[in-house]
N, C-alpha and C. Protein backbone atom coordinates (compact mmCIF):
# COMPACT_ATOMS: atom_id res chain seq x y z
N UNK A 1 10.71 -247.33 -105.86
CA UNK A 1 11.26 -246.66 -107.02
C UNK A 1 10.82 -247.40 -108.28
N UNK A 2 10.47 -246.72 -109.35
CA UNK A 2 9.70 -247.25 -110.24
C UNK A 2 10.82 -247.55 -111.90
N UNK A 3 10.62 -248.53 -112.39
CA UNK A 3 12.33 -248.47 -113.23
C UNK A 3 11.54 -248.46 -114.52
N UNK A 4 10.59 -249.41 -114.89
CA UNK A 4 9.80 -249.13 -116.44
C UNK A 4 8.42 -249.47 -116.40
N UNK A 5 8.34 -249.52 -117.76
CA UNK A 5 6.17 -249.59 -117.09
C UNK A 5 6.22 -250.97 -117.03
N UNK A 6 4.70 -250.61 -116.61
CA UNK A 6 4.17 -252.22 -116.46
C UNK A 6 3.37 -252.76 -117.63
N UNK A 7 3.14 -253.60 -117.66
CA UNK A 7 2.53 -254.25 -119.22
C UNK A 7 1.64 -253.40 -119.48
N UNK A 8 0.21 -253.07 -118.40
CA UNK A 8 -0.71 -252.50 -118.81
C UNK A 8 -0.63 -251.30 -119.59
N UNK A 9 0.77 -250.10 -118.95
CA UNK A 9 0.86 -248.83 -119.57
C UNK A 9 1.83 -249.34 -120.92
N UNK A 10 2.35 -250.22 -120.78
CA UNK A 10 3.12 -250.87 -121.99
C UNK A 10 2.11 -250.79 -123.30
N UNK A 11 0.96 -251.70 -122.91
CA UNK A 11 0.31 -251.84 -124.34
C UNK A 11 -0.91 -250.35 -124.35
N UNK A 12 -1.20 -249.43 -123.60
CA UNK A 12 -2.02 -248.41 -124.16
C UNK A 12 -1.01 -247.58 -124.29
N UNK A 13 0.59 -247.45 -124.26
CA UNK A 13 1.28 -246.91 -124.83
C UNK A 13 1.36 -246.93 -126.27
N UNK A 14 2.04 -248.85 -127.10
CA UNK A 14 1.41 -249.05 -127.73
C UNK A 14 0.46 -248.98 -128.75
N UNK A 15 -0.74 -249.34 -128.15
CA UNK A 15 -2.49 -248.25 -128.51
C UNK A 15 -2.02 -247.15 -129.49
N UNK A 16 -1.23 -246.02 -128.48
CA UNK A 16 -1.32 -244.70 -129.02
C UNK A 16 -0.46 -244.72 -129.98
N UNK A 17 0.71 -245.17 -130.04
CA UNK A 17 1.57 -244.84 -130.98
C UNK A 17 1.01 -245.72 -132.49
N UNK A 18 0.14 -246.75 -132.26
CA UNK A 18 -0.35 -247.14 -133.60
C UNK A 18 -1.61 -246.37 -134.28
N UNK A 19 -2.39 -246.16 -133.17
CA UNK A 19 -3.96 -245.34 -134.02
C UNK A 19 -3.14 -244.30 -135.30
N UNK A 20 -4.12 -244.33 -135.75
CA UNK A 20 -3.94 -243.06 -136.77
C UNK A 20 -3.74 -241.70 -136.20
N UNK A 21 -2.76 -240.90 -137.33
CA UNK A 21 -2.71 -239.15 -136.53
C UNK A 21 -4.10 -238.52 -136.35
N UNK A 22 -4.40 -238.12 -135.66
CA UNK A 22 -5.29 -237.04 -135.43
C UNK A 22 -5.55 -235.82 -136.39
N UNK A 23 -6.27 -235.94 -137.32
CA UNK A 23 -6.21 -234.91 -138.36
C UNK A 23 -7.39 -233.53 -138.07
N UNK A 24 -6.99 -232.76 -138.12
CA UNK A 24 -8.20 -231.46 -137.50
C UNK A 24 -8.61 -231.07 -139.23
N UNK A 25 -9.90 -230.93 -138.96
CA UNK A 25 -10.83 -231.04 -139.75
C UNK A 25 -12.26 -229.79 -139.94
N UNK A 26 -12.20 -229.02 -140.88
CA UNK A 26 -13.38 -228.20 -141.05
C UNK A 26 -14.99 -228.61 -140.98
N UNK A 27 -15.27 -228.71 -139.91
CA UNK A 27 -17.05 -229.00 -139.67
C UNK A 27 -18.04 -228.36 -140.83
N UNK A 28 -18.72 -228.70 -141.65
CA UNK A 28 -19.29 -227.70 -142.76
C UNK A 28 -20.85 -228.15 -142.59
N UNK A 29 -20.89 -229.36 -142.55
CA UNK A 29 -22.26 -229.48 -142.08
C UNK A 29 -22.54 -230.26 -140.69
N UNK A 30 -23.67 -230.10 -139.88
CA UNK A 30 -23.66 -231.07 -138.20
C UNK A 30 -25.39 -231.46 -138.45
N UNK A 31 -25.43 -232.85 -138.19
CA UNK A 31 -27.08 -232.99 -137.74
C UNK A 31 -27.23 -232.39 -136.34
N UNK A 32 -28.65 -231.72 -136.66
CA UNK A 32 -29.29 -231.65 -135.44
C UNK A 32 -29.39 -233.12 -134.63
N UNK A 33 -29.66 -233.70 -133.46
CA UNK A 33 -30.17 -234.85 -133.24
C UNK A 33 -31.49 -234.49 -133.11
N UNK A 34 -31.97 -233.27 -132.03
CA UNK A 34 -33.36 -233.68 -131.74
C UNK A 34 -34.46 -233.69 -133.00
N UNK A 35 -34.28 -232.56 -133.83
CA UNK A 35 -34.99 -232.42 -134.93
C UNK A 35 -34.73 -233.21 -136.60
N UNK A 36 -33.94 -233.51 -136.66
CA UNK A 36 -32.95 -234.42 -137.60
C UNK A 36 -32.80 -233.33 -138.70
N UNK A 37 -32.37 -232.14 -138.37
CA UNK A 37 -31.99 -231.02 -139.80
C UNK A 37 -30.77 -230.89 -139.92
N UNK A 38 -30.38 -230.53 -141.15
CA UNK A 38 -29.26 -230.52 -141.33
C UNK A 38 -28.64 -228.49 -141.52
N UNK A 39 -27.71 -228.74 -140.91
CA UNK A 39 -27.40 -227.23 -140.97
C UNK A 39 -25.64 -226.90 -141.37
N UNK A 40 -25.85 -226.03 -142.60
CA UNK A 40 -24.52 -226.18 -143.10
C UNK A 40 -24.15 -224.38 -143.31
N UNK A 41 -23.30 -223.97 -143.94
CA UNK A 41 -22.32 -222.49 -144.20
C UNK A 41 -23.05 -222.51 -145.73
N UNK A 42 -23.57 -221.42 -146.12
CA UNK A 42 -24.20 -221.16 -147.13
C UNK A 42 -23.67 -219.24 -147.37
N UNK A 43 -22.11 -219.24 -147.74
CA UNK A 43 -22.01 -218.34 -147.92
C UNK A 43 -22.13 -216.93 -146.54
N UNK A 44 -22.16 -216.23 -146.10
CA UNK A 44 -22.60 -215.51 -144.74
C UNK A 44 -23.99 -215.81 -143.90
N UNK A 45 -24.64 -216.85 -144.86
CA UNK A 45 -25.58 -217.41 -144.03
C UNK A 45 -25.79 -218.42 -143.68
N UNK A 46 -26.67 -219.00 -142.80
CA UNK A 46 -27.24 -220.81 -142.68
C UNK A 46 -27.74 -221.50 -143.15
N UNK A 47 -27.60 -222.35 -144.09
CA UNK A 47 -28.69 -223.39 -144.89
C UNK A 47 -29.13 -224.47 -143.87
N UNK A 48 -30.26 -223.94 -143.95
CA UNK A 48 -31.00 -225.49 -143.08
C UNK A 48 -32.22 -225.81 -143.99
N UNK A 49 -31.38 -227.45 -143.95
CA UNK A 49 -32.56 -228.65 -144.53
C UNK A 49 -33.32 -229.22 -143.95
N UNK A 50 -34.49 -228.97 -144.28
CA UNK A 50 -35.57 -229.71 -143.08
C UNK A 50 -35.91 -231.11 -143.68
N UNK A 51 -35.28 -231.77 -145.01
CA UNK A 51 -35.94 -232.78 -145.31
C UNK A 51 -36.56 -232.76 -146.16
N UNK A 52 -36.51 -234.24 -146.92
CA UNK A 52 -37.95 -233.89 -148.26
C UNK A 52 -39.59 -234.12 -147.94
N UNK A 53 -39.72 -234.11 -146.63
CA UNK A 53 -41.15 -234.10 -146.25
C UNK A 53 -41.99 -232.96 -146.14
N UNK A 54 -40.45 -231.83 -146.32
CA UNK A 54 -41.29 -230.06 -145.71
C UNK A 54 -41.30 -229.88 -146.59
N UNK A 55 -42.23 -228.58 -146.70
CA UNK A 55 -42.46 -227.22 -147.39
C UNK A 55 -42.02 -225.94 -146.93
N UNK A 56 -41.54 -225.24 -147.06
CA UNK A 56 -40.24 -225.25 -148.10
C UNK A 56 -38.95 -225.93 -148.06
N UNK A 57 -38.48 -226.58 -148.18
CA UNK A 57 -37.49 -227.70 -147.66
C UNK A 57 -36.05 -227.08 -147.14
N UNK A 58 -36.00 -226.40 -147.93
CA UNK A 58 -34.34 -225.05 -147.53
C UNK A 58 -34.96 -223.85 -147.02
N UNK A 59 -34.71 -223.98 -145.96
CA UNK A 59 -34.42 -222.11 -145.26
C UNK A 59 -33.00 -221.76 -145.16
N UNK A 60 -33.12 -220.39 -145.72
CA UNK A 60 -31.65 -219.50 -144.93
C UNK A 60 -32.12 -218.13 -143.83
N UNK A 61 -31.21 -218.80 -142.96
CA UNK A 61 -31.01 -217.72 -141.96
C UNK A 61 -30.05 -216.87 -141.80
N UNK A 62 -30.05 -215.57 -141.60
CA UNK A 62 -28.73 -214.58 -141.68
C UNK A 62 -28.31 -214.47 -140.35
N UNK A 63 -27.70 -213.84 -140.14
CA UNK A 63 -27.09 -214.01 -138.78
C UNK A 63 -27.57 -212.37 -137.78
N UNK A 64 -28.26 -212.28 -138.55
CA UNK A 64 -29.10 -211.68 -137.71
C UNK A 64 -30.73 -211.94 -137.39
N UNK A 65 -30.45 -213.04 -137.33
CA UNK A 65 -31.59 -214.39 -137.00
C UNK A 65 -32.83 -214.03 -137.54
N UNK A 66 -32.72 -214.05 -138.74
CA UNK A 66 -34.15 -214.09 -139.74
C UNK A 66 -34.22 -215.01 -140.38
N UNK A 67 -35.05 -215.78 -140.92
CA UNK A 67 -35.44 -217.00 -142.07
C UNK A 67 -35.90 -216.09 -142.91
N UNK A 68 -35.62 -216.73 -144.17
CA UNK A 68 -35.84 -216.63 -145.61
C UNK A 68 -37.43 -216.83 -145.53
N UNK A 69 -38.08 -217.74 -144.69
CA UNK A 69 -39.36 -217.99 -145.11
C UNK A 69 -40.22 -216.99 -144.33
N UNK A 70 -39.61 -215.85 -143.51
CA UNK A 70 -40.39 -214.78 -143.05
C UNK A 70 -40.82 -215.15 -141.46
N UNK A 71 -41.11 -216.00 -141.35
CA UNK A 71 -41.83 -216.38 -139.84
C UNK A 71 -40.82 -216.15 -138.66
N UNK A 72 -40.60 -215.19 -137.77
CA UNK A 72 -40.37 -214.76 -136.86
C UNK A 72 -39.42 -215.93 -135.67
N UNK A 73 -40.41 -217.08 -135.59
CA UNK A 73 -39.91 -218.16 -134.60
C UNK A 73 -39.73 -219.08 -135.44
N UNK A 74 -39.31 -218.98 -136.51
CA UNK A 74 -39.03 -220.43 -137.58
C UNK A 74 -38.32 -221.20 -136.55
N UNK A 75 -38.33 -222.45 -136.56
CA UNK A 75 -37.38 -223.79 -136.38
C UNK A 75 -35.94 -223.99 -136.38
N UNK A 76 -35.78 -223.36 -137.80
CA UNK A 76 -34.07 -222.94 -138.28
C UNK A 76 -33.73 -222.05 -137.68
N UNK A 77 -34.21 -220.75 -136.75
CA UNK A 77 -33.39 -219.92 -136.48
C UNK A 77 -33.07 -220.53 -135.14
N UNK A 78 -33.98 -221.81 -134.79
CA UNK A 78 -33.60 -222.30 -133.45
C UNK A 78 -32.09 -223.65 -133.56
N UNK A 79 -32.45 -224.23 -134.74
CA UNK A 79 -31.68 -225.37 -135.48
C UNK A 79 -30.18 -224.29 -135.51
N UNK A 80 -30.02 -223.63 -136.00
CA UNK A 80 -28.57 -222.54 -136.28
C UNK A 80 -28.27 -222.28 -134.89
N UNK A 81 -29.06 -221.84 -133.66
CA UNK A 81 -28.47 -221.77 -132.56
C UNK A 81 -28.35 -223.09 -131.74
N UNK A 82 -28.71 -224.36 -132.01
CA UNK A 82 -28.19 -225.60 -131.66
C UNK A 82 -26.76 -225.54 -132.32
N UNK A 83 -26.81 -225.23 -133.25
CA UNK A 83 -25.76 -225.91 -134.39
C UNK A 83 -24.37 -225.42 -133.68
N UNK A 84 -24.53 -223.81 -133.22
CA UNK A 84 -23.82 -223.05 -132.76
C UNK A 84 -23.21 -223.59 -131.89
N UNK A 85 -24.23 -223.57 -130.94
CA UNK A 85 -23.84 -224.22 -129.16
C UNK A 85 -23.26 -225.68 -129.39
N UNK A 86 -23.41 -226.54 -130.51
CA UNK A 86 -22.70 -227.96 -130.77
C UNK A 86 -21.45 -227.52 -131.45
N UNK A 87 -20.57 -226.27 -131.24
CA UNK A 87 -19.34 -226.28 -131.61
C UNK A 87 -19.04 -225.89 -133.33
N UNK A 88 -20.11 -225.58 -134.19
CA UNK A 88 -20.56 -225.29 -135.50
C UNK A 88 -19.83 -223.92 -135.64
N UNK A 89 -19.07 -223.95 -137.20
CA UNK A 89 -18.60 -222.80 -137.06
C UNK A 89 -19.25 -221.54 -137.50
N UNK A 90 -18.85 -220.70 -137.20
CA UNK A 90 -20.03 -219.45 -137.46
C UNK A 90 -19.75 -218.88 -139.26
N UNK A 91 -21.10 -218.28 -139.50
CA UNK A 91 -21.02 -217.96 -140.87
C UNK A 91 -19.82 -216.58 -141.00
N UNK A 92 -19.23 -216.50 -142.05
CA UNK A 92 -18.19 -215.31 -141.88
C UNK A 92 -19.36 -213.81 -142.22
N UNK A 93 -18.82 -213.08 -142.12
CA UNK A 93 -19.81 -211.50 -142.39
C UNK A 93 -19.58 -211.22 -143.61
N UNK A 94 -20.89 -210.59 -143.88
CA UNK A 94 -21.00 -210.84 -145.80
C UNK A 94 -19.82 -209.57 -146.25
N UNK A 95 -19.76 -209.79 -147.51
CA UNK A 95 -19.02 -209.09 -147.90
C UNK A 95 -19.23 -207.59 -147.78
N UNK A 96 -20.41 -207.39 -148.98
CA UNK A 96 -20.77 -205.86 -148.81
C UNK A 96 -21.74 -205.58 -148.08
N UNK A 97 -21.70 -204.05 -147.67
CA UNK A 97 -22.93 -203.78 -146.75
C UNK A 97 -23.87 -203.67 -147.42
N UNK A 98 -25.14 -203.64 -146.81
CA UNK A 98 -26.36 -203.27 -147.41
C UNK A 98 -26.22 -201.77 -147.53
N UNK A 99 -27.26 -201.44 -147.99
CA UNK A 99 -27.24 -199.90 -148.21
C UNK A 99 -28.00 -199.16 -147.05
N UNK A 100 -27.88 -198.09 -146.74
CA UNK A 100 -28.37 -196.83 -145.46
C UNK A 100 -29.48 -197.46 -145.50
N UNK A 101 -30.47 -197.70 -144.14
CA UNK A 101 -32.20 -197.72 -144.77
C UNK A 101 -32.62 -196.19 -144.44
N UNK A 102 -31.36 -195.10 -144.19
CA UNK A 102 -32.70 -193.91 -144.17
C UNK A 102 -32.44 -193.03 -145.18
N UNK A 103 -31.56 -193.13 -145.94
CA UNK A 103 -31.10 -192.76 -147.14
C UNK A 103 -30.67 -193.09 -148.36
N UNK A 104 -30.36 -194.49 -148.12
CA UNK A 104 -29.81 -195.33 -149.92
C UNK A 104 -28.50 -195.10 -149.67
N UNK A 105 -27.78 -194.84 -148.98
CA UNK A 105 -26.72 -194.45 -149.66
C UNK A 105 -26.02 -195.91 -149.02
N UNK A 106 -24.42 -195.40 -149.61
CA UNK A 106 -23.48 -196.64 -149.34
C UNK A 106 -23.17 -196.22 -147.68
N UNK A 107 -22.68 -197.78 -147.27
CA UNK A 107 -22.42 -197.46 -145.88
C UNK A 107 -21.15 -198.62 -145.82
N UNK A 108 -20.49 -198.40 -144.65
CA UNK A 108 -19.22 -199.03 -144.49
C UNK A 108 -19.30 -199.56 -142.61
N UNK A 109 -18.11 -200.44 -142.50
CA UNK A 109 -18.71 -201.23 -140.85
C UNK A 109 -18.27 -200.39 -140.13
N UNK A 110 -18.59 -200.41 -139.13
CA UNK A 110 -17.87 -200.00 -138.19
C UNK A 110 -18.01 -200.88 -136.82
N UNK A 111 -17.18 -201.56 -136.53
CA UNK A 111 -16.89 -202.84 -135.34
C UNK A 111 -17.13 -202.26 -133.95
N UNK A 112 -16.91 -200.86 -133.84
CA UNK A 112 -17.27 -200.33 -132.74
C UNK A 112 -19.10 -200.76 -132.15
N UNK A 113 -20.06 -200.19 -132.83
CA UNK A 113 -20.98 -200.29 -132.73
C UNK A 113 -21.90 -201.55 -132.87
N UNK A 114 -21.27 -203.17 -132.91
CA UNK A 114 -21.57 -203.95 -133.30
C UNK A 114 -22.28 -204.43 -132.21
N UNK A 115 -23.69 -205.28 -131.98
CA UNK A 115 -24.69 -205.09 -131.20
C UNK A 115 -23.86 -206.30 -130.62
N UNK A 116 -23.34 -206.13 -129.16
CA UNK A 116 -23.02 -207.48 -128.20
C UNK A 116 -23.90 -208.43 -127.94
N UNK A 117 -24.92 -208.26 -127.80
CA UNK A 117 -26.41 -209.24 -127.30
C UNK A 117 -26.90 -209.41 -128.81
N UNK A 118 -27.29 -208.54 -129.40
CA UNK A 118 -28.33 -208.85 -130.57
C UNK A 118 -27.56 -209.33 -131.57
N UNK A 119 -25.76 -208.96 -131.79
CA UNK A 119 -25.05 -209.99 -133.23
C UNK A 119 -25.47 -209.24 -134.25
N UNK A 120 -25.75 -207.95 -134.37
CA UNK A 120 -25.70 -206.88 -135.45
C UNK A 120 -24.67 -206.31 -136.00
N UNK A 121 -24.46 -205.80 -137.35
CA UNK A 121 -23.40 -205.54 -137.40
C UNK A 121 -24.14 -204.00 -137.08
N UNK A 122 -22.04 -203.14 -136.76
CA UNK A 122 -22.37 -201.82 -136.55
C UNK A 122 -22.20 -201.04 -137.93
N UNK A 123 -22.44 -199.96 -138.19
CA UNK A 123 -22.36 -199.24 -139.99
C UNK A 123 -22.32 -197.88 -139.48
N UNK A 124 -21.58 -197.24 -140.08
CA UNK A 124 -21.77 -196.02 -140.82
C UNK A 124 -22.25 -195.37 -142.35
N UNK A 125 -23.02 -194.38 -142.06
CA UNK A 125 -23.45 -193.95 -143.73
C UNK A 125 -22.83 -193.11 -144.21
N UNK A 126 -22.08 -193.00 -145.44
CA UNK A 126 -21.46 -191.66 -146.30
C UNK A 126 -21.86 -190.62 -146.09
N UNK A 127 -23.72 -190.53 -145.91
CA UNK A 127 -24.05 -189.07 -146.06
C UNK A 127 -24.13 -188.82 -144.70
N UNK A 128 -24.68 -189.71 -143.55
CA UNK A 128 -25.24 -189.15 -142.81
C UNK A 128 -23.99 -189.60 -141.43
N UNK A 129 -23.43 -190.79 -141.86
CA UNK A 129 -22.35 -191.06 -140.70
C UNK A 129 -23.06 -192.45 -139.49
N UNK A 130 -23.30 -192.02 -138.29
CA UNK A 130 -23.21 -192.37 -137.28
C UNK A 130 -24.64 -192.43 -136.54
N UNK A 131 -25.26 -190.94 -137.28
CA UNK A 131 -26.65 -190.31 -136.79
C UNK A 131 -27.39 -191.40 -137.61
N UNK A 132 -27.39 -191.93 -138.87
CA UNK A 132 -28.06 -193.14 -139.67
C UNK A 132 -27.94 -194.04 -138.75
N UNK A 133 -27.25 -194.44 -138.65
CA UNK A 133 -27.33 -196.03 -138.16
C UNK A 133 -27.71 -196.32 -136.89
N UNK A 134 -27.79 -194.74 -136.01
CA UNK A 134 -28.79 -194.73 -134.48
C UNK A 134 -30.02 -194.48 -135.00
N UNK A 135 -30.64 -193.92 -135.89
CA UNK A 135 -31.79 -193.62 -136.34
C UNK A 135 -32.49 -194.83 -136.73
N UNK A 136 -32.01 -195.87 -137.56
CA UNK A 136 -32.55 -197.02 -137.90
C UNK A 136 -32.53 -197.94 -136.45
N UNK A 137 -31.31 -197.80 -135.87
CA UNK A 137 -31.53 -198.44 -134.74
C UNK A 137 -33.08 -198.61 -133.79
N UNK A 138 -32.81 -197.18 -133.50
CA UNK A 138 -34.18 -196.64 -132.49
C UNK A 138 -35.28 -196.74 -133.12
N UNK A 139 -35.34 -196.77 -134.56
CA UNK A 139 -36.74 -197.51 -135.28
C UNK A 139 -36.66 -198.35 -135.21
N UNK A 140 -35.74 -199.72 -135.18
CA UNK A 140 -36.40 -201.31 -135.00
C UNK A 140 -36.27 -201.54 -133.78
N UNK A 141 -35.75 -200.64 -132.54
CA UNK A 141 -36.53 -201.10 -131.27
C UNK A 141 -37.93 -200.26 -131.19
N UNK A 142 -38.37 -199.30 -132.07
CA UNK A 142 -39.89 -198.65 -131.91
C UNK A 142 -40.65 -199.78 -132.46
N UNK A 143 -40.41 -200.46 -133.51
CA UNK A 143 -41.16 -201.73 -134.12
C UNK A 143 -41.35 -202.46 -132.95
N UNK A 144 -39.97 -202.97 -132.47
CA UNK A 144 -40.16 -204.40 -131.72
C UNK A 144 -41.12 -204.32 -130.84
N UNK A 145 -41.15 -202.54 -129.81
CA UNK A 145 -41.84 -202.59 -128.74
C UNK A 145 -43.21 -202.43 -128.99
N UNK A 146 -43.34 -201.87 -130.17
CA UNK A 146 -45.15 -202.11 -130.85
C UNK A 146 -45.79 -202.93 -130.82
N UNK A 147 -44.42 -203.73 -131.43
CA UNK A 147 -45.04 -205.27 -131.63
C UNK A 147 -45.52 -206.45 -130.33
N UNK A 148 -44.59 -205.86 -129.21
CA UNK A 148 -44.79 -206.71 -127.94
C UNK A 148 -44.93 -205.84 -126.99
N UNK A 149 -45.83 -204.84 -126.70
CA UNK A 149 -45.77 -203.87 -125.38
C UNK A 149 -45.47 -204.76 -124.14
N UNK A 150 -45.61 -205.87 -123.69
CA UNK A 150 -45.47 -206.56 -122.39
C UNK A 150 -44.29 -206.42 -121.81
N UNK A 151 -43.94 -206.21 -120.70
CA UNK A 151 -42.84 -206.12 -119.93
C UNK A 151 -43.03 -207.72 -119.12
N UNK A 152 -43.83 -208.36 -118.93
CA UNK A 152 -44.19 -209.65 -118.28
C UNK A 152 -45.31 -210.37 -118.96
N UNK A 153 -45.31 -211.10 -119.71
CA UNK A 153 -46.69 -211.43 -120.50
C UNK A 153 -47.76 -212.17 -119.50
N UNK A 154 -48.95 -212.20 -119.82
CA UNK A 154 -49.99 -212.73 -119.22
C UNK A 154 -49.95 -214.38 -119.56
N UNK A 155 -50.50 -214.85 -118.27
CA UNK A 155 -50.35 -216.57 -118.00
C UNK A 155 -51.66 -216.40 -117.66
N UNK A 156 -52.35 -217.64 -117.48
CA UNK A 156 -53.48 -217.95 -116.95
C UNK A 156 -53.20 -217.89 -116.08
N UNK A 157 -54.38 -217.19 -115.59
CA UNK A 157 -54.59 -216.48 -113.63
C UNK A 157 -53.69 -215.29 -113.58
N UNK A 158 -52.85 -215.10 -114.51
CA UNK A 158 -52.23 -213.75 -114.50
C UNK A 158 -52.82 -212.63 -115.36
N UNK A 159 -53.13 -211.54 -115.01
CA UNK A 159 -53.00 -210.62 -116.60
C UNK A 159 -51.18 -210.23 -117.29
N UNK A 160 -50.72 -210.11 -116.41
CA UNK A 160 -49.53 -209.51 -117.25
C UNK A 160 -49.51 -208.39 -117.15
N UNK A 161 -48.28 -207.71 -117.44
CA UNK A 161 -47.65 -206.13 -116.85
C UNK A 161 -47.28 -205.80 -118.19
N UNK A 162 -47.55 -204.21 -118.62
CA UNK A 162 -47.99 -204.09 -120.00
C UNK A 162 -46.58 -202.99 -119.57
N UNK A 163 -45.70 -202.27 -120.65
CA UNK A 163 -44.60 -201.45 -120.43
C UNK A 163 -45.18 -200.06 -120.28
N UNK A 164 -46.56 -199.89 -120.92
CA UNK A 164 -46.70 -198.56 -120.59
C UNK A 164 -47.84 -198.25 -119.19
N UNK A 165 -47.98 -199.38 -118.30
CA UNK A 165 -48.68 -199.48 -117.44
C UNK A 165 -47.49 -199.10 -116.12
N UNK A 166 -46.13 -198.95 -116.23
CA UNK A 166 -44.80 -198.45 -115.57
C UNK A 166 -45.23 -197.26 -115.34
N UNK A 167 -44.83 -196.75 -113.92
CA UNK A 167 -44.55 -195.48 -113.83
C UNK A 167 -43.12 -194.90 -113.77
N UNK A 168 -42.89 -193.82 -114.30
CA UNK A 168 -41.70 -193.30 -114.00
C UNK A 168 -40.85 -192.68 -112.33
N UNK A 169 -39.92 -192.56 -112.17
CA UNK A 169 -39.49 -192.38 -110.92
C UNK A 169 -40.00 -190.89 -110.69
N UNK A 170 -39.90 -189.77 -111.26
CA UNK A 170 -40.85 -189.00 -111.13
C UNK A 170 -42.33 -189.07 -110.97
N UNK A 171 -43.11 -189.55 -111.70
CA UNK A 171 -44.41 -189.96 -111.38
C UNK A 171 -45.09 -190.72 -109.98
N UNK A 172 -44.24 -191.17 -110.04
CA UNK A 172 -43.86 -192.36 -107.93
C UNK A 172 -43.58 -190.96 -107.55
N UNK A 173 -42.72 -189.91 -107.56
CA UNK A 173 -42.37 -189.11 -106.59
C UNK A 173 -43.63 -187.84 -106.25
N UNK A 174 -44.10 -187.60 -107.85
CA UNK A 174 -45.49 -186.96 -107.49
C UNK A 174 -46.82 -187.30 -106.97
N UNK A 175 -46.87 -188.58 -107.42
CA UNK A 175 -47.75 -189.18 -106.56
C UNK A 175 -47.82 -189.38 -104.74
N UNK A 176 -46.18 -189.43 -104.53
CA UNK A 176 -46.33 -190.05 -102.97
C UNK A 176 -46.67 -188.50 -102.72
N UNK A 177 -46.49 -187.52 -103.09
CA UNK A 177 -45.93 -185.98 -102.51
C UNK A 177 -47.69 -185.60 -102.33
N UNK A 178 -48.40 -186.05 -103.49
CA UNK A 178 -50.10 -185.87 -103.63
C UNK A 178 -50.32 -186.30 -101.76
N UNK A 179 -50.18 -187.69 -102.20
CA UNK A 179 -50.33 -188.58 -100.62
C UNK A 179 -49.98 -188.41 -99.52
N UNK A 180 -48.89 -187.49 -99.85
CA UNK A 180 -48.13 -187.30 -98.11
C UNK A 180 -48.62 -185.56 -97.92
N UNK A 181 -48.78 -185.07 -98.71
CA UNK A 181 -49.26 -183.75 -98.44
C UNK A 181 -50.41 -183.43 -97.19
N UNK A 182 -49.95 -182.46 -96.37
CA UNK A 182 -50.58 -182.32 -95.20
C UNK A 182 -52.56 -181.62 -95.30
N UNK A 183 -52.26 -180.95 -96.88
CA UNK A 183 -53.66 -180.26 -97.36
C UNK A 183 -54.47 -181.13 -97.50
N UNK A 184 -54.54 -182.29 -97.59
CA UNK A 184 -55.49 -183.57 -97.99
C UNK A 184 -56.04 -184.22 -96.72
N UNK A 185 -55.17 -184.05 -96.02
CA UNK A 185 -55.15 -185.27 -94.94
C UNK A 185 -56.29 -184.47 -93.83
N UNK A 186 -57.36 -184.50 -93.55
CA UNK A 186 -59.01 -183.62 -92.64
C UNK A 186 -58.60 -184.71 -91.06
N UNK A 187 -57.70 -185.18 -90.75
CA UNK A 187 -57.18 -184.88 -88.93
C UNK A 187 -56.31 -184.41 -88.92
N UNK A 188 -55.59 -183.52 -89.68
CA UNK A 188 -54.59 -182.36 -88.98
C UNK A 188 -55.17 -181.17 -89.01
């Protein structure tokens, strides 16, 4: 039967009751370690400092993972998803929307439609509603897939599997029907 502590839990008892309180604290900026950038809340977007050795020394990234400096695989849009995964808090969503891109007009959110994988926001347009914002949609996946037809890219010793080199499940079904057809086949 055990009646009080023993010295050891005595003094990291002790310990605890002297350290300082524990104060919780807003993270605003985190170093990268591997790259040494600094990545901070710049309003609904990411400021990342690459240092006074780069050109351009500040990028912002939006959170729909673009850099300010245009380049596709920038550094920072990789630095903002470290920053993320190290517990970094996320930028809040900007205030106003942008405007329709298939009409100009004003548009408002809508949370329903907000892209789960891609981190888009969802919108509706005044004039057009719902039909806008699938329309722009299905144009920047017509871009993307322009831009990368590969369904498997080519490696050395590989060529790679191109998306429009797919056949459809119909096309497999007319084809085997060509093949299995008894009119073709000269021993029956």
């Amino acid at each position: 039967m055990k009646t009080g502590l023993t010295a050891n839990e005595l003094d990291q008892k002790e310990h605890r009751n002297n350290s300082p309180p524990k104060r919780s604290f807003i993270r605003e900026r985190l170093e990268i370690e591997a790259t040494k950038l600094s990545v901070s809340i710049h309003g609904s977007q990411y400021l990342v400092d690459f240092g006074l050795g780069s050109q351009p020394r500040f990028h912002t990234v939006s959170k729909t993972k673009e850099c300010s400096c245009g380049v596709p695989y920038c550094e920072a849009i990789e630095a903002v998803r470290q920053y993320l995964q190290a517990g970094g808090l996320r930028a809040p969503d900007p205030e106003g929307m942008p405007p329709c891109s298939i009409c100009g007009g004003r548009t408002y959110r809508d949370r329903t439609w907000d892209g789960k994988y891609t981190h888009t926001l969802g919108w509706r347009c005044e004039k057009g509603g719902l039909r806008h914002f699938l329309e722009a949609k299905a144009e920047r996946i017509r871009k993307q897939l322009a831009e990368n037809p590969w369904l498997i890219p080519p490696a050395p010793g590989y060529p790679g599997v191109r998306r429009d080199e797919l056949m459809t499940y119909e096309e497999c079904q007319a084809a085997y029907r060509r093949a299995s057809s008894p009119d073709d086949d000269p021993s029956i």
